[in-house]
C-alpha atoms as a PDB file:
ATOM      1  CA  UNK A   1       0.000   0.000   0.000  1.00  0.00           C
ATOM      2  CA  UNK A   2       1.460   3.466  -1.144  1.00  0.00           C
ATOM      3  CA  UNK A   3       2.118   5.446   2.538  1.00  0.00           C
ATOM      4  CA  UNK A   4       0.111   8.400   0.760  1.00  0.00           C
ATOM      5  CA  UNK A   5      -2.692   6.242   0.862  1.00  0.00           C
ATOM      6  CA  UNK A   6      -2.394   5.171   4.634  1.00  0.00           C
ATOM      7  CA  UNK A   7      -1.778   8.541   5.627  1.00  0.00           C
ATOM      8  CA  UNK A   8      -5.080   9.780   4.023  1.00  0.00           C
ATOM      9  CA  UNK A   9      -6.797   7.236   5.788  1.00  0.00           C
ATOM     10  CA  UNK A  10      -5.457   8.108   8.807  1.00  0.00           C
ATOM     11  CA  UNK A  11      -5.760  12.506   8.187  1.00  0.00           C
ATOM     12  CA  UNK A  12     -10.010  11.089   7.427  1.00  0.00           C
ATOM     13  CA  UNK A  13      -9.788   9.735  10.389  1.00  0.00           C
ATOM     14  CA  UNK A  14      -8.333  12.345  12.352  1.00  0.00           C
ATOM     15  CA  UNK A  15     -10.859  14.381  10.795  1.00  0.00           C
ATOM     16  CA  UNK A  16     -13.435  12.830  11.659  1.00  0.00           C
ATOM     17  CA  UNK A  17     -12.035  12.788  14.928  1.00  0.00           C
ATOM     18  CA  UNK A  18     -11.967  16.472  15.301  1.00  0.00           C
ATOM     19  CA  UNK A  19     -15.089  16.799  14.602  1.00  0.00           C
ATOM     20  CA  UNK A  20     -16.835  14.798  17.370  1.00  0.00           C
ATOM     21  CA  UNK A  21     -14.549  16.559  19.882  1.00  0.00           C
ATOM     22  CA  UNK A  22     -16.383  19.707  18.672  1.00  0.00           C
ATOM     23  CA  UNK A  23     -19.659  18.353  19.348  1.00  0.00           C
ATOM     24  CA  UNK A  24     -18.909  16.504  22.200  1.00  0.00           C
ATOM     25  CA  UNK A  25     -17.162  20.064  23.574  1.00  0.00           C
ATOM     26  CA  UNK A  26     -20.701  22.015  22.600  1.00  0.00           C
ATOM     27  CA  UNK A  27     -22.311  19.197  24.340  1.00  0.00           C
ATOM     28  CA  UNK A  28     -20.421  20.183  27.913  1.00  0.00           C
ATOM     29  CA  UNK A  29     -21.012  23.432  27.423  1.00  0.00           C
ATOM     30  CA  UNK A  30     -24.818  23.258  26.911  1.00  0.00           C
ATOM     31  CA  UNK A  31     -24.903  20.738  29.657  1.00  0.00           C
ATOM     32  CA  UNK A  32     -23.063  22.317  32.700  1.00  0.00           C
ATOM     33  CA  UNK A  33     -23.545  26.155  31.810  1.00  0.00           C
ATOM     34  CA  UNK A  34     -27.439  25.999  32.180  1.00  0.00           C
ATOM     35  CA  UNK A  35     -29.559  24.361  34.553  1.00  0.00           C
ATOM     36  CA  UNK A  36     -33.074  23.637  32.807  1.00  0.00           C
ATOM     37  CA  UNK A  37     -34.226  20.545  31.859  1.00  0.00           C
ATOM     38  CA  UNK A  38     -34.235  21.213  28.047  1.00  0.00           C
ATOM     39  CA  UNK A  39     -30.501  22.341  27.941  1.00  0.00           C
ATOM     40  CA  UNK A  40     -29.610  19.250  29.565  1.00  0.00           C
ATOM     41  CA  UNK A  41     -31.779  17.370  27.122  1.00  0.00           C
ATOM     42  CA  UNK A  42     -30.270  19.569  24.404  1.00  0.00           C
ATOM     43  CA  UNK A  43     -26.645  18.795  25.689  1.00  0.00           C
ATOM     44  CA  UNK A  44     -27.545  15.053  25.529  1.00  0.00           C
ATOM     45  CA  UNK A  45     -28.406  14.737  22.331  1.00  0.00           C
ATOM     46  CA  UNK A  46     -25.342  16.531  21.022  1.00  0.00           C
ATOM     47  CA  UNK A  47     -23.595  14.576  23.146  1.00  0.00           C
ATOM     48  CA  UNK A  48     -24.920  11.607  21.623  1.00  0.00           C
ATOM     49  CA  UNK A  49     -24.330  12.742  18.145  1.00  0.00           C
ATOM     50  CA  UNK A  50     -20.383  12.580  18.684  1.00  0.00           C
ATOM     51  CA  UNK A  51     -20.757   9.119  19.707  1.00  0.00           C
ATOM     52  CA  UNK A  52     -22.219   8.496  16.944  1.00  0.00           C
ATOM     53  CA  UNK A  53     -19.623   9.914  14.799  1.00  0.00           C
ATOM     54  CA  UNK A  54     -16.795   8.602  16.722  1.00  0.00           C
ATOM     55  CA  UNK A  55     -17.995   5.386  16.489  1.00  0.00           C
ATOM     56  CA  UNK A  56     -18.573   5.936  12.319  1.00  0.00           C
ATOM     57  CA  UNK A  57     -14.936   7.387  12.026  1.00  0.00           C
ATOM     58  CA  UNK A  58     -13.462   4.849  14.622  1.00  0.00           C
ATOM     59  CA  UNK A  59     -14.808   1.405  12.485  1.00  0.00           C
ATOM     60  CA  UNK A  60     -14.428   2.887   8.655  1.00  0.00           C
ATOM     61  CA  UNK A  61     -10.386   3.387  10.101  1.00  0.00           C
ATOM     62  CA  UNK A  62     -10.353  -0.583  11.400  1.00  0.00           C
ATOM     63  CA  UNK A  63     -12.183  -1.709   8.473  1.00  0.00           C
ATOM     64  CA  UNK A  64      -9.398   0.466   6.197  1.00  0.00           C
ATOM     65  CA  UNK A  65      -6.056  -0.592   8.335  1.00  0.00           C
ATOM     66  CA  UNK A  66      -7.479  -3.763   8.418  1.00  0.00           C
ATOM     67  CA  UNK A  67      -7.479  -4.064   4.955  1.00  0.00           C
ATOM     68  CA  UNK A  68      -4.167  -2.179   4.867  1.00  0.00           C
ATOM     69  CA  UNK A  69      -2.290  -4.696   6.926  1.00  0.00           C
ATOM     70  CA  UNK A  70      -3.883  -7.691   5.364  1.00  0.00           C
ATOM     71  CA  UNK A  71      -3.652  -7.008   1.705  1.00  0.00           C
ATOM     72  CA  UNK A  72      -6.121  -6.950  -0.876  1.00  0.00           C
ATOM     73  CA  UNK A  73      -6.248 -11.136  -1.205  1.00  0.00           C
ATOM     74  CA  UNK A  74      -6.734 -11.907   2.595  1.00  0.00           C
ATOM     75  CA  UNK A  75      -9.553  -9.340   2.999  1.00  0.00           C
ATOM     76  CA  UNK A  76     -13.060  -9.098   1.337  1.00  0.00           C
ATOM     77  CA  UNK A  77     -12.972  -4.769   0.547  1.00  0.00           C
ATOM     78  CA  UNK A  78     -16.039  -2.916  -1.007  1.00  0.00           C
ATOM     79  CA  UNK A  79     -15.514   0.354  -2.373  1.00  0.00           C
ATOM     80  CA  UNK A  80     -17.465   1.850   0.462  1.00  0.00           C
ATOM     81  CA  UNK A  81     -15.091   0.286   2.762  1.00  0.00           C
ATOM     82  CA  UNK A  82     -11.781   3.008   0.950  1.00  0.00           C
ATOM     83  CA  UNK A  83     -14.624   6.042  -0.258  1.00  0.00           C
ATOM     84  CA  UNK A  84     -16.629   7.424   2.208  1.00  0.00           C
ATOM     85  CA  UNK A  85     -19.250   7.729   0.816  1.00  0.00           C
ATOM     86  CA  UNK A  86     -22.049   6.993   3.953  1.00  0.00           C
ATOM     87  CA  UNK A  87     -20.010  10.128   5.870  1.00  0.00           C
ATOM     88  CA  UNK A  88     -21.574  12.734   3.942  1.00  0.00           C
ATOM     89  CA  UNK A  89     -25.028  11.610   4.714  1.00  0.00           C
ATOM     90  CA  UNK A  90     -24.266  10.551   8.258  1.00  0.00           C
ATOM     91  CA  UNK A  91     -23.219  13.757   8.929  1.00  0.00           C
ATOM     92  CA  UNK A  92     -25.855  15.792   7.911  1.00  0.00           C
ATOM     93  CA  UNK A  93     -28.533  13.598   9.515  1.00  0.00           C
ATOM     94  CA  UNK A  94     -27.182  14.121  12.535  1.00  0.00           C
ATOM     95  CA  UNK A  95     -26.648  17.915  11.964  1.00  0.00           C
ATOM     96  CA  UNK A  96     -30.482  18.462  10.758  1.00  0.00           C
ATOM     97  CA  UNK A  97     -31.107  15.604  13.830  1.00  0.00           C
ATOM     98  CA  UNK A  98     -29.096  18.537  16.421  1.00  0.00           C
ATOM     99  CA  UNK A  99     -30.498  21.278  15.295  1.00  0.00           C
ATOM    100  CA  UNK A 100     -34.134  20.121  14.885  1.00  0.00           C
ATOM    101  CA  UNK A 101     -33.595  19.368  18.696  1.00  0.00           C
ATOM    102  CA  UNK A 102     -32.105  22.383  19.617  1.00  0.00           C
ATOM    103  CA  UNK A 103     -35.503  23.965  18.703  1.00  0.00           C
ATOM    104  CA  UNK A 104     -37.710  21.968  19.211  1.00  0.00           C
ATOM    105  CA  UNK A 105     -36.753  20.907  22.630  1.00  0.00           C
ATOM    106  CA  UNK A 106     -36.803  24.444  24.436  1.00  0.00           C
ATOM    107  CA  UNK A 107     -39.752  24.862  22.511  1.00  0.00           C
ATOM    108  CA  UNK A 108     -41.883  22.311  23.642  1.00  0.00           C
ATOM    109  CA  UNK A 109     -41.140  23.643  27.070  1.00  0.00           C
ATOM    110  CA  UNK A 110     -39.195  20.688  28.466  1.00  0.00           C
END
């Protein structure tokens, strides 16, 4: 495997990465500043939302090293496994998902 190519995988997954530290940081924030039951339901789901990228970003990299380190015979690979091409989608459901509930939620006087 070209190094360019492991070292994309691995700058995706940083990424990725980066990004679910962001929410999960919002999520804190939203959480601890306020003390109303909607920004701690707000807080929760953003919370929840970095899992759930994490958890994307942290089994596309073990699928990809795995194939990496195992070559292309030893491993059954799809293309979706090497393009990304679920991310995109993922990531915007859960933004729409987020900010939905950061409307909704103080609004339904939670």
């Amino acid at each position: 495997v070209d190094p360019k190519v492991w070292f994309s995988a691995e700058r995706t997954f940083l990424h990725w990465s980066k990004l679910a530290i962001v929410f999960a940081a919002s999520s804190a924030v939203i959480t601890w500043s306020f003390s109303s039951v909607s920004s701690h339901a707000c807080g929760l789901l953003i919370g929840f939302a970095s899992l759930v990228i994490l958890l994307y970003a942290m089994v596309k990299q073990a699928r990809r090293v795995k194939y990496f380190k195992g070559g292309s015979g030893e491993v059954q690979v799809s293309v979706d496994d090497l393009a990304d091409r679920k991310g995109a989608i993922l990531l915007a459901a859960t933004l729409t998902v987020v900010v939905v509930g950061l409307v909704l939620i103080p609004a339904m006087g939670i």
